[in-house]
N, C-alpha and C. Protein backbone atom coordinates (compact mmCIF):
# COMPACT_ATOMS: atom_id res chain seq x y z
N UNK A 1 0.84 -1.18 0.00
CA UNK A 1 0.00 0.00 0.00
C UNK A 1 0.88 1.24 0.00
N UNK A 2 0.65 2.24 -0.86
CA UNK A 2 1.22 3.44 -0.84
C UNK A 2 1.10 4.50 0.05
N UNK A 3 1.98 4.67 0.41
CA UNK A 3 1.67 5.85 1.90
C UNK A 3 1.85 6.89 0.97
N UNK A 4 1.16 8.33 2.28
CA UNK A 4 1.07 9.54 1.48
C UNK A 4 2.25 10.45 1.61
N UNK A 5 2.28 11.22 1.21
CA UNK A 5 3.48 12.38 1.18
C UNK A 5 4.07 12.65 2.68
N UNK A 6 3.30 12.29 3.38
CA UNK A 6 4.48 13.29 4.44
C UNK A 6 4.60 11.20 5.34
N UNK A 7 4.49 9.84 4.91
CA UNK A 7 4.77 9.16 5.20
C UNK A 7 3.67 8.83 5.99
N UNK A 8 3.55 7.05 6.79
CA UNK A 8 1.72 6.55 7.59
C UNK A 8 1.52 6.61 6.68
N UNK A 9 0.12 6.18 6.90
CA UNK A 9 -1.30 5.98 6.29
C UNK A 9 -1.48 6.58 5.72
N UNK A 10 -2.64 6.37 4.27
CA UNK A 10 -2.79 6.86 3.59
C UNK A 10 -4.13 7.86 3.65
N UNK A 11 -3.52 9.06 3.53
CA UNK A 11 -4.24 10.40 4.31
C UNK A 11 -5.36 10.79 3.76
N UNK A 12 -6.63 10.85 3.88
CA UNK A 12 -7.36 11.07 2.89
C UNK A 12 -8.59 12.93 3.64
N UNK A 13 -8.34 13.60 3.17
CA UNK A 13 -8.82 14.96 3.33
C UNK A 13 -10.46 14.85 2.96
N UNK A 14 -11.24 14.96 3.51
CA UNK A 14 -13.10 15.14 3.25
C UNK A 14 -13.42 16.42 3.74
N UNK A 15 -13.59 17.71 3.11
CA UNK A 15 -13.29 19.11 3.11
C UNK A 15 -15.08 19.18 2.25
N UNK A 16 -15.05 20.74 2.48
CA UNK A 16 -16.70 21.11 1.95
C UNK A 16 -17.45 22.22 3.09
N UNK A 17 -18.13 22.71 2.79
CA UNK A 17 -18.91 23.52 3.08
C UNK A 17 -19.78 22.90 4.28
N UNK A 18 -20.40 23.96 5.29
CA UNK A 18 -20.92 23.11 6.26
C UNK A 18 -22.30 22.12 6.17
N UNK A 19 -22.55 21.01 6.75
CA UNK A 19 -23.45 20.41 6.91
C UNK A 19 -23.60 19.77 5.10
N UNK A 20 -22.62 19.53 4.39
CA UNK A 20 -22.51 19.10 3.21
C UNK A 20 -22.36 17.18 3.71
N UNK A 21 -22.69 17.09 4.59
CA UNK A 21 -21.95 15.15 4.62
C UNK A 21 -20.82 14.50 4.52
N UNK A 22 -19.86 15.63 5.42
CA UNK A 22 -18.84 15.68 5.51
C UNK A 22 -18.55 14.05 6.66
N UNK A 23 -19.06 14.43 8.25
CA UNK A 23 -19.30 13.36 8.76
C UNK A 23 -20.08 12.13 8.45
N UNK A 24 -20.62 12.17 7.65
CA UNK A 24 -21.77 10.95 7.32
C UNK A 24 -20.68 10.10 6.91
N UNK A 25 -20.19 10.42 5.59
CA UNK A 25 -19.05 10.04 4.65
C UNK A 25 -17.91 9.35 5.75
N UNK A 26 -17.44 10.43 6.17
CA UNK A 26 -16.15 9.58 6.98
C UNK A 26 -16.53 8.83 7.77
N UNK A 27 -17.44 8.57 8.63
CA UNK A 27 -18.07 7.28 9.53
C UNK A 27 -18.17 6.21 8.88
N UNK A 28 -19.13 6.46 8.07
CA UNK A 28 -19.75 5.14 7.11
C UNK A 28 -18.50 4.61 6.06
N UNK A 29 -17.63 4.99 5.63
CA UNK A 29 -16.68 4.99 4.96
C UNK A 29 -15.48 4.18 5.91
N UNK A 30 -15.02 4.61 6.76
CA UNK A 30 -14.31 3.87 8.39
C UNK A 30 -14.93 2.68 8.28
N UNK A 31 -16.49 2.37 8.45
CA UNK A 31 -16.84 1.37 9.18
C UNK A 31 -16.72 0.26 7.88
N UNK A 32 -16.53 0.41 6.24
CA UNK A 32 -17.09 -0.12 5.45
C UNK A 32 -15.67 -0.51 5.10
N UNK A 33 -14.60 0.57 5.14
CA UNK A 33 -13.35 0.18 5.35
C UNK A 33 -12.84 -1.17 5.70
N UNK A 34 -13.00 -0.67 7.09
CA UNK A 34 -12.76 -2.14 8.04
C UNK A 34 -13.47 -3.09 7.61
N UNK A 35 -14.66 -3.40 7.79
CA UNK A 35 -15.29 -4.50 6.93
C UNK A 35 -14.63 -4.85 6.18
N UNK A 36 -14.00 -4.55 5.19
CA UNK A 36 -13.45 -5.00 4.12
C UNK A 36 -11.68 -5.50 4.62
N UNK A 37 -11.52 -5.51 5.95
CA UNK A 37 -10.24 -5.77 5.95
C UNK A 37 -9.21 -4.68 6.03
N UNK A 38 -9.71 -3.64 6.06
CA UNK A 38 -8.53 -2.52 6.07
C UNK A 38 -8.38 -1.89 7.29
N UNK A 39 -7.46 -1.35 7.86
CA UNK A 39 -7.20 -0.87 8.94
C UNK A 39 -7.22 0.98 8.96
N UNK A 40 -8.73 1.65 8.94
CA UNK A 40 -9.28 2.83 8.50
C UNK A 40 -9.36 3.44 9.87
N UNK A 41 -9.22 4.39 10.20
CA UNK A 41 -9.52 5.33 11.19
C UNK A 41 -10.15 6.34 10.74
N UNK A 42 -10.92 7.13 11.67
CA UNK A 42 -11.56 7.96 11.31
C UNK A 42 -11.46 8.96 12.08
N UNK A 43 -10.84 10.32 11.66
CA UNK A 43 -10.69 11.30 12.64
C UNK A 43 -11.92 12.64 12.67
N UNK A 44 -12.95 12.66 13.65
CA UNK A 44 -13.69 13.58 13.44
C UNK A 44 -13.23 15.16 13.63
N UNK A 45 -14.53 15.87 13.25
CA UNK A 45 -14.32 17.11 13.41
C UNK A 45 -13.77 17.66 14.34
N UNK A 46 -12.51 18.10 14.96
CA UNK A 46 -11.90 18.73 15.90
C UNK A 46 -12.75 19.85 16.80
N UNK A 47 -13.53 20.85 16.15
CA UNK A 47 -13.98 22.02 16.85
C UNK A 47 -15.35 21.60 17.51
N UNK A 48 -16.10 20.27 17.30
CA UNK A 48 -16.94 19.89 17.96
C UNK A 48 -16.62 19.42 19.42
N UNK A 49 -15.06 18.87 19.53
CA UNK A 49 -14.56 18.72 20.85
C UNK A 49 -14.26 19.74 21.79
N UNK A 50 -13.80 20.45 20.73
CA UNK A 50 -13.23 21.97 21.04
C UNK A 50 -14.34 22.55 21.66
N UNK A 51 -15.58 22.95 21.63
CA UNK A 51 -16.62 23.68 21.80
C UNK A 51 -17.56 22.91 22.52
N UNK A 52 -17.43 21.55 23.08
CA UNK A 52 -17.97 20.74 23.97
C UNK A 52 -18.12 21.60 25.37
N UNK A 53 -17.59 21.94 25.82
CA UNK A 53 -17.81 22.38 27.08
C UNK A 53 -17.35 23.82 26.99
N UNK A 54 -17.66 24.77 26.27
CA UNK A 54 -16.90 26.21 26.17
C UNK A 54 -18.40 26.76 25.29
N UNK A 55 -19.13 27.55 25.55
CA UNK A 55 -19.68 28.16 24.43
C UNK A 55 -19.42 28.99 23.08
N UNK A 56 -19.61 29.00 21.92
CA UNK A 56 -19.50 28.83 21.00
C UNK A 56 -18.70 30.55 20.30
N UNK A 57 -17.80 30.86 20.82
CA UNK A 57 -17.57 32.10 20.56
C UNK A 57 -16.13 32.68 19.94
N UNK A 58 -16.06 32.82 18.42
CA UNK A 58 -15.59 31.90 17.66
C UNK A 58 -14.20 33.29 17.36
N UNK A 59 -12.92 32.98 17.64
CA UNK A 59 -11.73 33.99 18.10
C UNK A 59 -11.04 33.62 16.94
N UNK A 60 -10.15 34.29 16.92
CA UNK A 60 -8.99 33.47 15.82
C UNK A 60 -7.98 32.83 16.56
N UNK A 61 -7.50 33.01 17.90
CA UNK A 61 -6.75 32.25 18.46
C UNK A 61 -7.79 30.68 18.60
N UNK A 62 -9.44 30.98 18.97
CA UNK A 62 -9.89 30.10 18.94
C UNK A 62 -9.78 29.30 17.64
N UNK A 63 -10.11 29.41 16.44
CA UNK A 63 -9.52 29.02 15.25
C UNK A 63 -7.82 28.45 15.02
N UNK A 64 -7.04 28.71 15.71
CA UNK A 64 -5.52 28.08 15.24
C UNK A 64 -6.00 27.11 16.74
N UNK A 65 -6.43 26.90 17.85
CA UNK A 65 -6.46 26.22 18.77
C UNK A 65 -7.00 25.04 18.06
N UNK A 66 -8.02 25.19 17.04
CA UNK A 66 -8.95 23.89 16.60
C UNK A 66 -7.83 23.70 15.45
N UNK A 67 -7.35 24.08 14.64
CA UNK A 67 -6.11 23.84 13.62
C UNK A 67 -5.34 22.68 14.21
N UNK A 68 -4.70 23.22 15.75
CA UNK A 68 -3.52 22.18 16.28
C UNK A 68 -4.13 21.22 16.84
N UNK A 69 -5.81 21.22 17.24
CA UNK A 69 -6.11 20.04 17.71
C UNK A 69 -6.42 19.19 16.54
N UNK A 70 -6.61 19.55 15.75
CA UNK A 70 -7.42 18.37 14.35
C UNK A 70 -5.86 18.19 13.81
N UNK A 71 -5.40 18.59 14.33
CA UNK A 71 -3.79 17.96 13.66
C UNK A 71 -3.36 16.81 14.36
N UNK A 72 -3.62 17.47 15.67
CA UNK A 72 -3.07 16.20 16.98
C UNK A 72 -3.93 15.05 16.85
N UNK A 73 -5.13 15.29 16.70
CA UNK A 73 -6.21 14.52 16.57
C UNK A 73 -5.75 12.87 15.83
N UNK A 74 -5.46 13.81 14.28
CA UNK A 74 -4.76 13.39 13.14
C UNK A 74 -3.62 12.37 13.42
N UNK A 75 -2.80 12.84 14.10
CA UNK A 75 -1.73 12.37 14.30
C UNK A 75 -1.71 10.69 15.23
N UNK A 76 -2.85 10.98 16.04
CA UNK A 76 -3.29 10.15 17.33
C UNK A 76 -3.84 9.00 16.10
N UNK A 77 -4.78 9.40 15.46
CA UNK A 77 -5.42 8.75 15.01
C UNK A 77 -4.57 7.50 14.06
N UNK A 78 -3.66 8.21 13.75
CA UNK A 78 -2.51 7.51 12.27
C UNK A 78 -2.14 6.08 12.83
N UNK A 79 -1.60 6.26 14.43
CA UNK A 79 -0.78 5.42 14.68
C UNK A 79 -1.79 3.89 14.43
N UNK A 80 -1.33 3.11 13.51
CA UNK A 80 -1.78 1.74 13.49
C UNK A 80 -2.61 1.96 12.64
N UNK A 81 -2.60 2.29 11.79
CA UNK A 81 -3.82 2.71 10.50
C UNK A 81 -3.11 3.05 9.47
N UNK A 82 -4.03 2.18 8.63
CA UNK A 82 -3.15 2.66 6.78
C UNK A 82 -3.98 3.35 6.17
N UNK A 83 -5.54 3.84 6.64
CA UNK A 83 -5.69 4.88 5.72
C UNK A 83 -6.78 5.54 6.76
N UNK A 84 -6.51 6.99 6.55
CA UNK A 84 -6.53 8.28 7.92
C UNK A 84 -7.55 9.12 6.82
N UNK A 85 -9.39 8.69 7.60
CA UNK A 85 -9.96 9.52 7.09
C UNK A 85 -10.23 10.88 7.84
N UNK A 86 -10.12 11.90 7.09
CA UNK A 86 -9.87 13.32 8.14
C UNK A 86 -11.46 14.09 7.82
N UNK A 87 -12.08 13.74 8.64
CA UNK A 87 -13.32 14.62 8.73
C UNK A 87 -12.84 16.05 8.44
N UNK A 88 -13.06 16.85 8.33
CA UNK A 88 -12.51 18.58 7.19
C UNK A 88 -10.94 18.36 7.69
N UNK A 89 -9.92 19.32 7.58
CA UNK A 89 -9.15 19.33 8.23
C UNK A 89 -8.84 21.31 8.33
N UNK A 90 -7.48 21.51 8.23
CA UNK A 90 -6.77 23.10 8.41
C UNK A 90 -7.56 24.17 7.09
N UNK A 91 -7.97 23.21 6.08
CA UNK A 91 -8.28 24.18 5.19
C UNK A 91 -9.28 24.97 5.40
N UNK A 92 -10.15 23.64 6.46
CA UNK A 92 -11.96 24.77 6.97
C UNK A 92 -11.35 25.65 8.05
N UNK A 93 -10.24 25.24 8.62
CA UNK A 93 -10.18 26.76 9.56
C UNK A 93 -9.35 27.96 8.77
N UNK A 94 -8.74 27.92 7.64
CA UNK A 94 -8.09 29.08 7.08
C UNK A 94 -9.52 29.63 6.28
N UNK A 95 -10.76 28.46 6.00
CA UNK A 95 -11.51 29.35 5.17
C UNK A 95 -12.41 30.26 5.96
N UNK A 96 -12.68 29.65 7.26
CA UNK A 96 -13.24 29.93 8.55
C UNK A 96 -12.50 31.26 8.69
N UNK A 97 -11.55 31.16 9.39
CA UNK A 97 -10.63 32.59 9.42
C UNK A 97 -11.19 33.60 8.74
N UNK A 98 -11.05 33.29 7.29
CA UNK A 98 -10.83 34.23 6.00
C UNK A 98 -12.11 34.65 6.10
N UNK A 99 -13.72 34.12 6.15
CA UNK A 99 -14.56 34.54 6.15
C UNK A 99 -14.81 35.56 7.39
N UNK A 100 -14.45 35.12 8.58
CA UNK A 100 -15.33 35.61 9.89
C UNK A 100 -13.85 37.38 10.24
N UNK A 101 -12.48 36.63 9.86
CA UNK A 101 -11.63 38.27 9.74
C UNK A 101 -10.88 38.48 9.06
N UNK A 102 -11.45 38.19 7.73
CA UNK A 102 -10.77 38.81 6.79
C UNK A 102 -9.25 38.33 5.80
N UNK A 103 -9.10 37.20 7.30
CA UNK A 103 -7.90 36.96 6.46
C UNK A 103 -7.46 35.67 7.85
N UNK A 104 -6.22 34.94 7.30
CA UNK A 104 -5.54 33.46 8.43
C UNK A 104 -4.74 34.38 8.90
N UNK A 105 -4.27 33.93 9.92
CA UNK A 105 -3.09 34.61 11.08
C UNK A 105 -2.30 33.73 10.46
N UNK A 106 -0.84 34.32 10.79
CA UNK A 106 0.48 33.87 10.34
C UNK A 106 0.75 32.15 11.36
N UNK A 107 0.24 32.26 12.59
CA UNK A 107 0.09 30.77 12.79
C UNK A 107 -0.79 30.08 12.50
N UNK A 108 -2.42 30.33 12.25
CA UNK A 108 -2.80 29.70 11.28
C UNK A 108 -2.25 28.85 10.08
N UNK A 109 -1.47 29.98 9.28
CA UNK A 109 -0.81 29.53 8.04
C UNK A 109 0.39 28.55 8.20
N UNK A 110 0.54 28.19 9.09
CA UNK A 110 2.01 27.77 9.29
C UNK A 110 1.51 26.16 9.38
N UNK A 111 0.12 25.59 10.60
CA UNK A 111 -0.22 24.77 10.25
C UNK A 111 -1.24 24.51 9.18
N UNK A 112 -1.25 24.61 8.44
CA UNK A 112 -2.00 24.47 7.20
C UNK A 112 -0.82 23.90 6.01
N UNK A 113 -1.45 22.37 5.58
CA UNK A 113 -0.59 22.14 4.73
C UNK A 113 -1.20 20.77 4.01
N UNK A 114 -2.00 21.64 2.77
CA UNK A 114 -3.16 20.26 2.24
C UNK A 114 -2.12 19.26 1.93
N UNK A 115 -1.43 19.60 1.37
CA UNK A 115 -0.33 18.74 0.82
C UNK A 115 -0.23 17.50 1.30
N UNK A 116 -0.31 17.29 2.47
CA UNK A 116 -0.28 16.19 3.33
C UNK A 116 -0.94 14.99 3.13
N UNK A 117 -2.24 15.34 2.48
CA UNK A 117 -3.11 14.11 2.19
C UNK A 117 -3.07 13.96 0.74
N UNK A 118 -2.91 12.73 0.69
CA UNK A 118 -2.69 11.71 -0.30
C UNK A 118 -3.80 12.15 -1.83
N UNK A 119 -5.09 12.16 -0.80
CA UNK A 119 -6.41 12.61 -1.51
C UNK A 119 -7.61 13.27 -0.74
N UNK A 120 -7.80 14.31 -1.64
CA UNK A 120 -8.87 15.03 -1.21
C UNK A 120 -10.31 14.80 -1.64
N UNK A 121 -11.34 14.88 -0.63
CA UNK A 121 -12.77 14.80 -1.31
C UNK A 121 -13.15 16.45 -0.89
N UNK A 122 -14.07 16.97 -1.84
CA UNK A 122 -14.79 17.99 -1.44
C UNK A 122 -16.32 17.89 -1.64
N UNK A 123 -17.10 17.85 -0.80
CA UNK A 123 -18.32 17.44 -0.82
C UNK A 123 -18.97 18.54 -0.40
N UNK A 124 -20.25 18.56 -1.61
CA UNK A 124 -21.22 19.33 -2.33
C UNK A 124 -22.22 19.21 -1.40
N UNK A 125 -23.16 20.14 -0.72
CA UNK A 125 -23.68 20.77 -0.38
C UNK A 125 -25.76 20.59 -1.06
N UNK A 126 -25.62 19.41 -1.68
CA UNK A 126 -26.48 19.07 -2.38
C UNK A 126 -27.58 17.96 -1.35
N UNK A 127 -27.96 18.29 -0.09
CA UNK A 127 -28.50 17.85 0.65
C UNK A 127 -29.31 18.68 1.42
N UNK A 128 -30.58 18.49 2.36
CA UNK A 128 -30.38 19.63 3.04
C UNK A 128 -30.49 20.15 4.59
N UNK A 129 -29.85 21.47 4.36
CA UNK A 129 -29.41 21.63 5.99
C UNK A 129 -29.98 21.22 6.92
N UNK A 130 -28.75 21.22 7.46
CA UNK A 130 -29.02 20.21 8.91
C UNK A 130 -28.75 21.41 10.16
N UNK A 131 -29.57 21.91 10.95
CA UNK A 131 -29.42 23.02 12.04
C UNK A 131 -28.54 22.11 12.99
N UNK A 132 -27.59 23.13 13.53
CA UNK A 132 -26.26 22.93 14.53
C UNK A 132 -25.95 23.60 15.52
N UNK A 133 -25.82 23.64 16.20
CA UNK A 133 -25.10 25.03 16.98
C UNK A 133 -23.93 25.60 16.33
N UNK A 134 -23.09 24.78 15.84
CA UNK A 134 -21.56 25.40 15.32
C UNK A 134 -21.96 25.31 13.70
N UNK A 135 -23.07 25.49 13.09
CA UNK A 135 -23.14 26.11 12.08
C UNK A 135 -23.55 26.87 11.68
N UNK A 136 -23.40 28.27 11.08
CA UNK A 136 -23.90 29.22 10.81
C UNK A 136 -24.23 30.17 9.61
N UNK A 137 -24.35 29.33 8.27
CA UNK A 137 -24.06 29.56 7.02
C UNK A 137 -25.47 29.01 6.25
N UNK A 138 -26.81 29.12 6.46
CA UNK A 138 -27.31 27.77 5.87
C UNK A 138 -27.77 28.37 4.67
N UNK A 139 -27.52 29.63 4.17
CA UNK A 139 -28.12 30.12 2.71
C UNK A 139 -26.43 30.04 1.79
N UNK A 140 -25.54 29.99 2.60
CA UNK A 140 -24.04 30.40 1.98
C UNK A 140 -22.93 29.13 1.70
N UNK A 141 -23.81 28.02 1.33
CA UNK A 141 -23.00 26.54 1.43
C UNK A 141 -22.72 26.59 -0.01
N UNK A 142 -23.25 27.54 -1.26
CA UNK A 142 -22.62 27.19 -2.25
C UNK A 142 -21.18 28.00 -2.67
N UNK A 143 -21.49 29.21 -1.79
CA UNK A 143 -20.58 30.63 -2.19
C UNK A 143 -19.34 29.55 -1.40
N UNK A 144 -19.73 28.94 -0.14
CA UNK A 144 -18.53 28.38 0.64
C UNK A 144 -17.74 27.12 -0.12
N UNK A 145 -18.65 26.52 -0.82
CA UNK A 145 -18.40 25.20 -1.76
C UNK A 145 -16.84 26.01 -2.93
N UNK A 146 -17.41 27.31 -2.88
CA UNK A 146 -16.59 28.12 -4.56
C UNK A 146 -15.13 28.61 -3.22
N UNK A 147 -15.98 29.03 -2.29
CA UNK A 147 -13.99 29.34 -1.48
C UNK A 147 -12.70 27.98 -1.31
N UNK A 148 -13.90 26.83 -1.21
CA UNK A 148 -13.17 25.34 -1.10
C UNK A 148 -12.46 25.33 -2.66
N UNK A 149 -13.15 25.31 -3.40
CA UNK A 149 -12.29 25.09 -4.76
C UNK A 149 -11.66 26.27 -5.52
N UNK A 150 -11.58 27.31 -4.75
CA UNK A 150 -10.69 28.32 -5.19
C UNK A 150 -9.48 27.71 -4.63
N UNK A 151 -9.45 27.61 -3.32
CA UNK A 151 -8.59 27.74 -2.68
C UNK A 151 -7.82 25.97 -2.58
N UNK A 152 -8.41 25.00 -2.60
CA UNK A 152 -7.76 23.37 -3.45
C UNK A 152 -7.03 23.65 -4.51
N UNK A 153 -7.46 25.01 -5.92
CA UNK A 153 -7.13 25.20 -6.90
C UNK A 153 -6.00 26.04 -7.11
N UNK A 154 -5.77 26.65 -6.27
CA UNK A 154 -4.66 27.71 -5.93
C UNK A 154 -3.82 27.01 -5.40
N UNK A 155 -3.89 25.87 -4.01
CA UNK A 155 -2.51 25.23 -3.63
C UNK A 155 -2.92 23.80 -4.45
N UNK A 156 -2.78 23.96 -5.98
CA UNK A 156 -2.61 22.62 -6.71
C UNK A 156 -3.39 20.99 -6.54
N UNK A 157 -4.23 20.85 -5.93
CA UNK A 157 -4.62 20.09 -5.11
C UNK A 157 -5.75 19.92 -6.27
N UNK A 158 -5.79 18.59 -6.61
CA UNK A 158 -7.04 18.21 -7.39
C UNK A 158 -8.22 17.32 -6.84
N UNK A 159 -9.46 17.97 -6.50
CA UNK A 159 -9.70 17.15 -5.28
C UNK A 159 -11.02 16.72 -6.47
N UNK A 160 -11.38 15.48 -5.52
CA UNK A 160 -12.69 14.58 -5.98
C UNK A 160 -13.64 15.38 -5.57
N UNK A 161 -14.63 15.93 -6.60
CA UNK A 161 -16.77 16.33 -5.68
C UNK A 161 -17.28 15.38 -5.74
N UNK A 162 -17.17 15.07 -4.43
CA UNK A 162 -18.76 14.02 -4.33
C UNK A 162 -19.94 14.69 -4.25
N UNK A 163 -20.97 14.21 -4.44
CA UNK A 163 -22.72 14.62 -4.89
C UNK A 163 -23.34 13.14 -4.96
N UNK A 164 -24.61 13.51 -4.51
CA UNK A 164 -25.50 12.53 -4.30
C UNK A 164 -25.71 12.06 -3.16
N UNK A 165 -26.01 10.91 -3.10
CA UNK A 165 -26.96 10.26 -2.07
C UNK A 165 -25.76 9.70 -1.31
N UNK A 166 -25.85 9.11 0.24
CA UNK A 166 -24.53 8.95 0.91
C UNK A 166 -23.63 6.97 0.19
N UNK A 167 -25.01 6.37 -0.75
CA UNK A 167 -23.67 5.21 -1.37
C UNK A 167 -23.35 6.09 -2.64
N UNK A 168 -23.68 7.07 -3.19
CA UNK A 168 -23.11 7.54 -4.80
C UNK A 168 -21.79 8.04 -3.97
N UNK A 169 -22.01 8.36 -3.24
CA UNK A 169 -20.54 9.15 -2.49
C UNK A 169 -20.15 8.34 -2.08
N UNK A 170 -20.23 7.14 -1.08
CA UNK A 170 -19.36 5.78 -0.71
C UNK A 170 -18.39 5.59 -1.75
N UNK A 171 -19.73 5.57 -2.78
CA UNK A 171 -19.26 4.81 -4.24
C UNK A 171 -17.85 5.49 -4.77
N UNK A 172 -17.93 6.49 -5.10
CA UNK A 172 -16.63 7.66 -5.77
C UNK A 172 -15.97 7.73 -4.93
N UNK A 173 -16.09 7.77 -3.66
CA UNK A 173 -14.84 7.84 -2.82
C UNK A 173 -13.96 6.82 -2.70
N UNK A 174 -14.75 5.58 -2.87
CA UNK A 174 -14.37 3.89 -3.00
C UNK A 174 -13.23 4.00 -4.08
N UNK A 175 -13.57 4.56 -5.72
CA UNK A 175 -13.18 4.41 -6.75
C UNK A 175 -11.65 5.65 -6.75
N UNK A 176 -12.02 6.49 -5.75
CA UNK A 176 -11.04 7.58 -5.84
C UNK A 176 -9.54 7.10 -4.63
N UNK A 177 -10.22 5.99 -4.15
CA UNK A 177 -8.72 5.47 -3.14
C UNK A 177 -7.98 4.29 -3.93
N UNK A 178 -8.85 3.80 -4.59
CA UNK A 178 -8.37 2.46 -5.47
C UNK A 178 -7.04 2.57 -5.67
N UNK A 179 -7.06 3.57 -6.54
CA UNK A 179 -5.00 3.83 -7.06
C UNK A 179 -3.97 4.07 -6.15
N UNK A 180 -4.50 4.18 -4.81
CA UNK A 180 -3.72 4.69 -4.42
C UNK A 180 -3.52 3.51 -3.45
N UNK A 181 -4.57 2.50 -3.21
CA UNK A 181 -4.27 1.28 -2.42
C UNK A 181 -3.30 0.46 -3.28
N UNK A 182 -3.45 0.60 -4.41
CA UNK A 182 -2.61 -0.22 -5.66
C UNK A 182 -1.29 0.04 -5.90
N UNK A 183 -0.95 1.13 -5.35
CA UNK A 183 0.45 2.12 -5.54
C UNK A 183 1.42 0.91 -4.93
């Protein structure tokens, strides 16, 4: 099996706009994994831990705090696993940033580094909203869908859209790791 660029498991990025089936995907995907014999982890959303016991009041130091935890998260998660599904990762907090002030802080930017994963999914927004406490966008999931692929497109990154129903997305995500289990 081919490991990804920065070495471990093979890293796989599930990025998108909020309440797009970001978590659906990486659960069901983990569990279907394993079934099949593979040794899949699944790392969830970081800022849902983050905001567990803190009310919801959203800083930019608070933003690089959820950066280094979905990294650590990441990292925790790798050990003993060949392929590391990352519920969003650094890119939703630089887009997070960018929307709520204007712009990432210089430590922001420092952990941020798509590069890392092997393969990216970006998932479409073609479902519908799901009310959250930590979401706050529910007319702005397509404008947010166009900051995800500006910004995949700018640091080179050719990522998979999934759309559809949660097996059409099993499905393409299935077909989009293939090559890389084959490597």
């Amino acid at each position: 099996m081919r490991q990804s660029q920065v070495g471990g498991p093979i890293r796989v990025a599930i990025v998108g706009p909020e309440s797009s089936g970001k978590s659906t995907l990486a659960e069901a995907w983990a569990e279907r994994l394993r079934r099949e014999g593979r040794r899949a982890a699944w790392v969830a959303e970081y800022s849902r831990a983050y905001y567990a016991d803190r009310p919801y009041i959203s800083s930019m130091a608070d933003i690089e705090a959820i950066a280094a935890g979905q990294l650590t998260a990441e990292a925790r998660a790798a050990c003993g696993a060949d392929i590391l599904l990352c519920d969003t990762t650094v890119l939703t907090c630089k887009i997070w940033a960018e929307v709520a002030f204007g712009r990432a802080s210089p430590a922001l930017l420092r952990l941020y580094r798509p590069q890392d994963y092997a393969l990216t999914l970006l998932t479409r927004p073609d479902m519908p909203w799901q009310a959250d406490p930590l979401r706050s966008h529910p007319t702005q999931r397509d404008w947010l869908l166009d900051l995800h692929r500006r910004e995949l497109a700018d640091m080179g990154i050719a990522a998979v859209e999934l759309a559809g129903g949660p097996e059409e997305r099993l499905e393409r995500a299935g077909q989009a790791l293939l090559p890389l289990l084959a490597a």
